[in-house]
C-alpha atoms as a PDB file:
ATOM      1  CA  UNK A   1      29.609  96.217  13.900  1.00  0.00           C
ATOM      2  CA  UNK A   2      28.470  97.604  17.242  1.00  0.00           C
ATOM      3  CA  UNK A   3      25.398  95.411  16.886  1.00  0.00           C
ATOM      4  CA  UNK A   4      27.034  92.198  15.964  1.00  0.00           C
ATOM      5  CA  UNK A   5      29.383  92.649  18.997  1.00  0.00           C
ATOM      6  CA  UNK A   6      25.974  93.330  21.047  1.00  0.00           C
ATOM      7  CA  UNK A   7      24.789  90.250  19.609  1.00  0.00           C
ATOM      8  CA  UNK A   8      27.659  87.701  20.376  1.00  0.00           C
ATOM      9  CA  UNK A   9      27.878  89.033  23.870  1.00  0.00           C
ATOM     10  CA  UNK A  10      24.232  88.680  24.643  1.00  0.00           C
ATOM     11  CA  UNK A  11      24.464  85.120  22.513  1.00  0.00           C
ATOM     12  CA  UNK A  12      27.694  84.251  24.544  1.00  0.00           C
ATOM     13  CA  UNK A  13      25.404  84.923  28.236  1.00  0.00           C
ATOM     14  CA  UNK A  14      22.735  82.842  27.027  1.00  0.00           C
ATOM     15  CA  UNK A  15      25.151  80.098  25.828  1.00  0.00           C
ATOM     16  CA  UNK A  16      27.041  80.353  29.107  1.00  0.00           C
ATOM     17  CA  UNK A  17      23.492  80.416  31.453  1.00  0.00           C
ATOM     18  CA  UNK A  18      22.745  77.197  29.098  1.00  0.00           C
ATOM     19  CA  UNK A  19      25.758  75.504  30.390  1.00  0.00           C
ATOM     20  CA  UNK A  20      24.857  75.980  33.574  1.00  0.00           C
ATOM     21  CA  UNK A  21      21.476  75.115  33.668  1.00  0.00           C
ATOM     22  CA  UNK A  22      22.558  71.665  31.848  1.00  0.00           C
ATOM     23  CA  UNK A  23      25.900  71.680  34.164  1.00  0.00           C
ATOM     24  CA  UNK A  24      22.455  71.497  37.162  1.00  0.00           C
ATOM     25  CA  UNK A  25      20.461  69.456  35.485  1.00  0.00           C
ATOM     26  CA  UNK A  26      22.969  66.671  35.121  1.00  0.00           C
ATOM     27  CA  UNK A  27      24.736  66.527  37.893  1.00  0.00           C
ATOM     28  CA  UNK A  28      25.213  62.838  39.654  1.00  0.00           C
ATOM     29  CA  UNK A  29      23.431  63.145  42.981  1.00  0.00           C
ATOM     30  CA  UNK A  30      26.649  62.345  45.371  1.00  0.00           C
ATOM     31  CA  UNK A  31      28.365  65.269  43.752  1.00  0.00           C
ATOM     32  CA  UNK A  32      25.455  67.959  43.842  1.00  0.00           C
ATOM     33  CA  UNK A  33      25.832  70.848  46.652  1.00  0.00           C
ATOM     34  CA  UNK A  34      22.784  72.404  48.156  1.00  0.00           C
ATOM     35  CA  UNK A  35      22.220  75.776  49.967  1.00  0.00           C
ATOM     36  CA  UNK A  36      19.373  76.425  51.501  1.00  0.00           C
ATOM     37  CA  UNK A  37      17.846  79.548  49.806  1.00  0.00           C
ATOM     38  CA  UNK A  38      18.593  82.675  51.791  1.00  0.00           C
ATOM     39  CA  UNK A  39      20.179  81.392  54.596  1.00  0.00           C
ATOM     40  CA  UNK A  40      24.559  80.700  53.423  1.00  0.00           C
ATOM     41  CA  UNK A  41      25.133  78.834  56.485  1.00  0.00           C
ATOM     42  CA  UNK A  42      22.539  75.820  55.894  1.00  0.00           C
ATOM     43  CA  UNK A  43      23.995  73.737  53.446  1.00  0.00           C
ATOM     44  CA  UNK A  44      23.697  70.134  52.539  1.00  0.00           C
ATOM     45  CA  UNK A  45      24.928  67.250  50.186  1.00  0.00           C
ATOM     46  CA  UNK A  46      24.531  63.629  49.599  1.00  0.00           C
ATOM     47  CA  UNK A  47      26.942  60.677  50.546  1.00  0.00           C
ATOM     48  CA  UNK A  48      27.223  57.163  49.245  1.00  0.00           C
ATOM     49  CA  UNK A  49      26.820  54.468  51.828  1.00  0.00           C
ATOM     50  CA  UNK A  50      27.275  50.697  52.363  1.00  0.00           C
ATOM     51  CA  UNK A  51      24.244  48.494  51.361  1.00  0.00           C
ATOM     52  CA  UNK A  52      21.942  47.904  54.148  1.00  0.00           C
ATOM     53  CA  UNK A  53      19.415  45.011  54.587  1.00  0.00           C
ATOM     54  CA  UNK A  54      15.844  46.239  54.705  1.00  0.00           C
ATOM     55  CA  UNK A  55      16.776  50.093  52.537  1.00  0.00           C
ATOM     56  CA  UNK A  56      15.974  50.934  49.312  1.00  0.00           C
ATOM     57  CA  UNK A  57      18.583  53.616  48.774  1.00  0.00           C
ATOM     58  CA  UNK A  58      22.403  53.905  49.270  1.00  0.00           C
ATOM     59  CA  UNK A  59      23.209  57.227  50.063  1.00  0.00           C
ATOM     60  CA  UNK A  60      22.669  59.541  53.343  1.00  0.00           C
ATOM     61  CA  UNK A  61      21.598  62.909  53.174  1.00  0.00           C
ATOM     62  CA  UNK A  62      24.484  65.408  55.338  1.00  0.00           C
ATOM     63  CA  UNK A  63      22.921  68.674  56.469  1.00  0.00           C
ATOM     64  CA  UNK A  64      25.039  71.249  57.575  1.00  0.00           C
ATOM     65  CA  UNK A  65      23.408  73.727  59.955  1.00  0.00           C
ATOM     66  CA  UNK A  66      25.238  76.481  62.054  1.00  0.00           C
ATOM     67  CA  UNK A  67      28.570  74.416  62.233  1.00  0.00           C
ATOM     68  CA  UNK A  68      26.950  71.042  63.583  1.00  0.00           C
ATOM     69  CA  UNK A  69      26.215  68.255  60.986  1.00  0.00           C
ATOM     70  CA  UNK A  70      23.234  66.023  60.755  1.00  0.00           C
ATOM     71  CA  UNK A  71      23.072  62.835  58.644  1.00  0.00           C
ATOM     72  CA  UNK A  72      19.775  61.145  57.442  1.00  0.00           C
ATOM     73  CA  UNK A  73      18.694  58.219  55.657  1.00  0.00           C
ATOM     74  CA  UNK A  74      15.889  57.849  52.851  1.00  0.00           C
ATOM     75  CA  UNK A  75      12.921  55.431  53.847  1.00  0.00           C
ATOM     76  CA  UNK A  76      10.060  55.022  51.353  1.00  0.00           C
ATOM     77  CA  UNK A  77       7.135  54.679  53.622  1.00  0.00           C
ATOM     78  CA  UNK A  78       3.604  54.499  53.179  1.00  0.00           C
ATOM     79  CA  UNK A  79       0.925  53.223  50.059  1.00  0.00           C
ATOM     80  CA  UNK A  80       1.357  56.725  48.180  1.00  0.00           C
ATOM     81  CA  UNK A  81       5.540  55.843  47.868  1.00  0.00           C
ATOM     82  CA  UNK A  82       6.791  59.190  49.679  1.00  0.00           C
ATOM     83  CA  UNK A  83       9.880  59.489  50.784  1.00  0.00           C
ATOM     84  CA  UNK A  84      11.338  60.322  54.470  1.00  0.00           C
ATOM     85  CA  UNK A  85      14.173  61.595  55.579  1.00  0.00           C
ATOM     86  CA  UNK A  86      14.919  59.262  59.066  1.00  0.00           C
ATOM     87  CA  UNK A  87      17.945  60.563  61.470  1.00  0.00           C
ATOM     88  CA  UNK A  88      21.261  58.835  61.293  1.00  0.00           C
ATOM     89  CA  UNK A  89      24.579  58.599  62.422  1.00  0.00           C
ATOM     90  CA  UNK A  90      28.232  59.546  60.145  1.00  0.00           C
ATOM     91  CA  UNK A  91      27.795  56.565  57.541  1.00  0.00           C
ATOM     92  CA  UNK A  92      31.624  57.235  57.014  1.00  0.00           C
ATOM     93  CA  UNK A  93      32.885  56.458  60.859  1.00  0.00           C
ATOM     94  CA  UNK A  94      34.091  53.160  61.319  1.00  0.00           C
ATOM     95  CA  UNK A  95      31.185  50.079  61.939  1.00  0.00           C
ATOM     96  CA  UNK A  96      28.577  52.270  60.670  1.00  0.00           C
ATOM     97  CA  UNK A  97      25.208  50.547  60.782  1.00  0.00           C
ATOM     98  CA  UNK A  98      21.787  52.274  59.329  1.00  0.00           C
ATOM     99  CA  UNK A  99      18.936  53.252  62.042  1.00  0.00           C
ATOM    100  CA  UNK A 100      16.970  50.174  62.754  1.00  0.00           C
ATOM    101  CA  UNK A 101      13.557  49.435  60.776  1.00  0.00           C
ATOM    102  CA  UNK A 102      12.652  46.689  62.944  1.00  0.00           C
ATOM    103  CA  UNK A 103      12.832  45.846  66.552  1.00  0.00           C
ATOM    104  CA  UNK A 104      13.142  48.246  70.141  1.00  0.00           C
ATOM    105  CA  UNK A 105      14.120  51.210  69.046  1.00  0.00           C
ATOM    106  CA  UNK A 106      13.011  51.239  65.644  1.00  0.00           C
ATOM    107  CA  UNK A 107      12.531  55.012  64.181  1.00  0.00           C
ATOM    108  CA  UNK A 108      11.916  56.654  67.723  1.00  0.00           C
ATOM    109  CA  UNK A 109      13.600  59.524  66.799  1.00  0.00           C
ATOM    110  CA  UNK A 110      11.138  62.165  64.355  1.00  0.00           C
ATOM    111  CA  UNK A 111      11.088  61.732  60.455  1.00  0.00           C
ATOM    112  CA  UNK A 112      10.795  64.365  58.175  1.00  0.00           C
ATOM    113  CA  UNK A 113       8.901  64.271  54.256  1.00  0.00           C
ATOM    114  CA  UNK A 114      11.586  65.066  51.515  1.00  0.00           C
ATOM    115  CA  UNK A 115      10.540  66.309  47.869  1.00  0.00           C
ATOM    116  CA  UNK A 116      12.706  66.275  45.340  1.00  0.00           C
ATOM    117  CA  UNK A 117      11.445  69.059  42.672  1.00  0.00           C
ATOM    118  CA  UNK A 118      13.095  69.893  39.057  1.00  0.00           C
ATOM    119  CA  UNK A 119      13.676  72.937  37.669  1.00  0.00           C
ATOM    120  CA  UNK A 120      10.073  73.737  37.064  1.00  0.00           C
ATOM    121  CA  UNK A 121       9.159  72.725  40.555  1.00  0.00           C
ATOM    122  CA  UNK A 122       7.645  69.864  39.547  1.00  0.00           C
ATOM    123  CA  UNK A 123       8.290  67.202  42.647  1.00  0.00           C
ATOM    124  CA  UNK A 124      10.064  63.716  41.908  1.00  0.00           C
ATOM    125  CA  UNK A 125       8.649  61.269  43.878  1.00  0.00           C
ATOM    126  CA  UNK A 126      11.493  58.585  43.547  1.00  0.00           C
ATOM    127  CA  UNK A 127      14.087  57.600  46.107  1.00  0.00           C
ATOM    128  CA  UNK A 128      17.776  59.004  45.775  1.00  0.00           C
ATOM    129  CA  UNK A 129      19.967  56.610  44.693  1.00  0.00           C
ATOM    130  CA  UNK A 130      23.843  57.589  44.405  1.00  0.00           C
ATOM    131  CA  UNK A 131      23.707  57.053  40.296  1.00  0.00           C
ATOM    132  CA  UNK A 132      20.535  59.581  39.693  1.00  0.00           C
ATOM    133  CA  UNK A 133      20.793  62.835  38.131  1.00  0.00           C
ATOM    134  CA  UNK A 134      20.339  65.271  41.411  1.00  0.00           C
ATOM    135  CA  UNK A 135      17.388  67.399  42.360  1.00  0.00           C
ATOM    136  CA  UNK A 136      17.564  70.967  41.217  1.00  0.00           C
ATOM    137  CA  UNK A 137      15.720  71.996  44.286  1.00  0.00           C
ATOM    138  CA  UNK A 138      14.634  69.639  47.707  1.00  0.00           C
ATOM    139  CA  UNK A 139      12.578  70.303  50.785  1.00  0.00           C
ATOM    140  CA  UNK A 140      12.190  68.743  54.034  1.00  0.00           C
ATOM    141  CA  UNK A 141       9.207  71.229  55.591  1.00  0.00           C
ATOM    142  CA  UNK A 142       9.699  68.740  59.010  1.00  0.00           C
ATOM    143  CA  UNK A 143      13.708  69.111  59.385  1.00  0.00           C
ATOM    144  CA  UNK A 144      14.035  72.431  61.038  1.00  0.00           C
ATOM    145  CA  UNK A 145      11.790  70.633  63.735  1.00  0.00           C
ATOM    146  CA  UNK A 146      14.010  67.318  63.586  1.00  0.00           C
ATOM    147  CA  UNK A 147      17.302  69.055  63.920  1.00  0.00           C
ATOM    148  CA  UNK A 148      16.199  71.446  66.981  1.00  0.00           C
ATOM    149  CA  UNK A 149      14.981  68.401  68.763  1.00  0.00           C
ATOM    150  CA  UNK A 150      18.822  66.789  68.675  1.00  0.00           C
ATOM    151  CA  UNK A 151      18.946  65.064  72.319  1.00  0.00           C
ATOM    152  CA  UNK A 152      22.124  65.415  72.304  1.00  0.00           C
ATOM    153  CA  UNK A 153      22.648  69.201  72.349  1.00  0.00           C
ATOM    154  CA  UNK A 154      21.324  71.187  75.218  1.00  0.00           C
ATOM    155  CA  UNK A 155      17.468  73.360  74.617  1.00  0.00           C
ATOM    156  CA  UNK A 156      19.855  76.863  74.772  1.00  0.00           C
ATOM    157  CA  UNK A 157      22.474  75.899  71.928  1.00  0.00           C
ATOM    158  CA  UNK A 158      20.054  73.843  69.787  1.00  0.00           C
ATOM    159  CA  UNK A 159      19.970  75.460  66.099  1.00  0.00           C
ATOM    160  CA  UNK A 160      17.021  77.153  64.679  1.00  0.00           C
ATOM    161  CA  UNK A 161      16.793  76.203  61.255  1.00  0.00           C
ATOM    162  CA  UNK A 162      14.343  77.998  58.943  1.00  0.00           C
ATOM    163  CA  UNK A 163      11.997  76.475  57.050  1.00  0.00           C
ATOM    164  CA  UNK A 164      13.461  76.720  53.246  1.00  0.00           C
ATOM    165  CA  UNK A 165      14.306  75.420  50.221  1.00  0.00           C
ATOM    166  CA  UNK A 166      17.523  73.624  49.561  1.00  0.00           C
ATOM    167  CA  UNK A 167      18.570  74.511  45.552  1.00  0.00           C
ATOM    168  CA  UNK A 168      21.354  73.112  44.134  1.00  0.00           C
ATOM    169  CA  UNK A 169      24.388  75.743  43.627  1.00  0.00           C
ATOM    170  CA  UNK A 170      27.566  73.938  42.787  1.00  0.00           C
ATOM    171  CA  UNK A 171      28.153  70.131  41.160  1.00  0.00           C
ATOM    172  CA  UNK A 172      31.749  69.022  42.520  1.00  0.00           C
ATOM    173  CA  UNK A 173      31.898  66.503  39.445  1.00  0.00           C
ATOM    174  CA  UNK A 174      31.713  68.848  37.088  1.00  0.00           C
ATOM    175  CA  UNK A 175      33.460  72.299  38.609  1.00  0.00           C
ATOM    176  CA  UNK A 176      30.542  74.543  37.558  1.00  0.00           C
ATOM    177  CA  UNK A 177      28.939  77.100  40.083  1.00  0.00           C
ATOM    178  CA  UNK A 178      25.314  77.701  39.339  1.00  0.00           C
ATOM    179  CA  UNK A 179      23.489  80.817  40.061  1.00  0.00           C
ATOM    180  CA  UNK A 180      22.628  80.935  43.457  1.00  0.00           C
END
């Protein structure tokens, strides 16, 4: 009897770990929550915003770092399709309007790559769209430098973010924590 009960509890983990790992692997995008591995107070999530002429996606990408919050947009750029993470303003205060692609001022401000990777690490070159499943993992190796260089924050109180990265941990839709 002792080994049945052994059984069904280790059957019962596994069944519960499987729930999570399909509660992560089918999350919708604007409800996925990232943390950025090892460090609890970078985190980061995805919002849905108006259509804009001239993008491809319609969602912003809200990092949290030290307190402070930084939006970005998604730009496909370049022949080989990758995907760039462009600074932005709160696509949810009132007259909102994307960062220019065209004219003065056009993407002045520093990009960053972003990779979307599955479970296995394998990295999903497509642009995030507010109905796709959401990344288990992402990385932007170029944001730490992008959110130090914030103009409008003084060189002292700038934040240092590491260079990490972001794995998904909860999915708001679906009230499931996943491992950390």
């Amino acid at each position: 009897m002792r080994r049945l009960s052994a059984a069904f509890a280790v059957a019962y983990c596994l069944a519960m770990g499987g729930e999570a790992l399909a509660a992560q692997t089918s999350c919708p995008l604007v409800a996925a929550r990232y943390n950025l591995i090892g460090y609890p107070n970078f985190s980061a999530n995805f919002q849905s915003t108006p259509s804009a002429p001239g993008w491809e996606t319609d969602v912003a990408l809200r990092v949290n770092a030290d307190g402070r919050s930084y939006w970005f947009m998604f730009d496909e750029s370049g022949a080989a399709g990758d995907v760039s993470l462009i600074p932005a303003t709160d696509p949810s205060s009132p007259g909102w309007r994307p960062p220019s692609l065209t004219g003065p001022g056009a993407r002045v401000a520093q990009e960053s790559g972003y990779y979307a990777m599955d479970d296995a690490l394998n990295v999903r070159s497509e642009t995030p769209h507010a109905g796709a499943v959401a990344p288990t993992y992402f990385l932007a190796p170029d944001l730490a430098a992008v959110i130090a260089d914030d103009p409008s924050l003084a060189r002292d109180s700038r934040v240092r973010m590491p260079k990490a990265l972001f794995k998904l941990s909860y999915c708001q839709s679906q009230m499931a924590r996943v491992d950390p």
